[in-house]
N, C-alpha and C. Protein backbone atom coordinates (compact mmCIF):
# COMPACT_ATOMS: atom_id res chain seq x y z
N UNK A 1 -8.58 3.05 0.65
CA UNK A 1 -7.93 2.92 1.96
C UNK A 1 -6.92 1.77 1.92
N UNK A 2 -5.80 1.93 2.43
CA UNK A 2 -4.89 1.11 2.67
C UNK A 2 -5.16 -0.41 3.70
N UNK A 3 -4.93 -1.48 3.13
CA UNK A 3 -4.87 -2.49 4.43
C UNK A 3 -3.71 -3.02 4.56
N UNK A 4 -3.77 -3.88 5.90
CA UNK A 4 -2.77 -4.26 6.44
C UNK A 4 -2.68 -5.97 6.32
N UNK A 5 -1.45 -6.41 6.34
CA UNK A 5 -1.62 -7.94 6.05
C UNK A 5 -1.17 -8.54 7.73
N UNK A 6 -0.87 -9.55 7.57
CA UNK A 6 -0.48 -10.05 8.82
C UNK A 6 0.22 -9.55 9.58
N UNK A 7 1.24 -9.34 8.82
CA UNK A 7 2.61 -8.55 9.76
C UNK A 7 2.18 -7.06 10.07
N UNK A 8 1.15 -6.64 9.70
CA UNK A 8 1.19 -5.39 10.09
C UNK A 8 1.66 -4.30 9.36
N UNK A 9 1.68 -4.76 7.72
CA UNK A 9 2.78 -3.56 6.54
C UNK A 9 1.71 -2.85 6.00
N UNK A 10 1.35 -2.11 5.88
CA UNK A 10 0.63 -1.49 4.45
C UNK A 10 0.63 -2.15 3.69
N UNK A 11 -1.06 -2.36 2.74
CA UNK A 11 -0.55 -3.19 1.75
C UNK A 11 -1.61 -2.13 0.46
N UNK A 12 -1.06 -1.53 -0.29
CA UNK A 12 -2.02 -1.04 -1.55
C UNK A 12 -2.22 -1.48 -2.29
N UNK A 13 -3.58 -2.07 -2.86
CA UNK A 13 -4.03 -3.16 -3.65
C UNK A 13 -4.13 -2.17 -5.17
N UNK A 14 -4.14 -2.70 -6.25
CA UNK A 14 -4.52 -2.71 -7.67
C UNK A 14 -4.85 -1.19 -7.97
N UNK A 15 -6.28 -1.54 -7.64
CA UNK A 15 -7.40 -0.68 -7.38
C UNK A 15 -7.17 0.66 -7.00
N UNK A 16 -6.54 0.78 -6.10
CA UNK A 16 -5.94 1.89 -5.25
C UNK A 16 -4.87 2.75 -6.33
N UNK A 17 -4.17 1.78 -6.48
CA UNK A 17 -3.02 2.09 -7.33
C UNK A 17 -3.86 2.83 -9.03
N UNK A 18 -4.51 2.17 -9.64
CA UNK A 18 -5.43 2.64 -10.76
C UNK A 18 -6.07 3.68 -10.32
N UNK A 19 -6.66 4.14 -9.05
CA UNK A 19 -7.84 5.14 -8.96
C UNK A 19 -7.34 6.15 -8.23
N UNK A 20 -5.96 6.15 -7.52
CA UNK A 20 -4.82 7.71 -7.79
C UNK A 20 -4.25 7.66 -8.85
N UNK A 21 -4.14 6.42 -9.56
CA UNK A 21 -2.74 6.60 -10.44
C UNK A 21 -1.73 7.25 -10.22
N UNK A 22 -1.08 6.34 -9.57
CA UNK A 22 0.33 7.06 -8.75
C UNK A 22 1.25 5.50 -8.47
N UNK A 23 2.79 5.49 -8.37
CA UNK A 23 3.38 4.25 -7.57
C UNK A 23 3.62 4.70 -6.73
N UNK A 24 3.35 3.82 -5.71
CA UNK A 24 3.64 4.33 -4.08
C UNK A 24 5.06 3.80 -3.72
N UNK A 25 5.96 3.53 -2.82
CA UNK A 25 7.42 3.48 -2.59
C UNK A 25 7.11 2.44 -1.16
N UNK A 26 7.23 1.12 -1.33
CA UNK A 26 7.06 0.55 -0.02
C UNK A 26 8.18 0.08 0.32
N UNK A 27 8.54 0.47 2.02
CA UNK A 27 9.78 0.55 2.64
C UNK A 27 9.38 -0.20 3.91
N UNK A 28 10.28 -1.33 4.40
CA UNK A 28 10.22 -1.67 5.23
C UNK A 28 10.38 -1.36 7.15
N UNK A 29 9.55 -0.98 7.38
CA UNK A 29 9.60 -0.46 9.00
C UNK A 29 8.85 0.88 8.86
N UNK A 30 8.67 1.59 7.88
CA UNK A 30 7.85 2.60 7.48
C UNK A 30 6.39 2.52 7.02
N UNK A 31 5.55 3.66 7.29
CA UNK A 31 4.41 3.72 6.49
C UNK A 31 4.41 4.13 5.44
């Protein structure tokens, strides 16, 4: 599951990233 940091962004940790194995595309003002 995705968390959120202060501001409120998506944040995908390590883990996440290793256990889809996938890069995700992080864009600002978007999910």
């Amino acid at each position: 599951m995705t968390k959120k940091n202060k501001q409120g962004k998506a944040i995908i940790t390590e883990y996440e990233l290793c256990e889809y194995d996938f890069i995700p595309i992080i864009t600002e003002g978007k999910k």
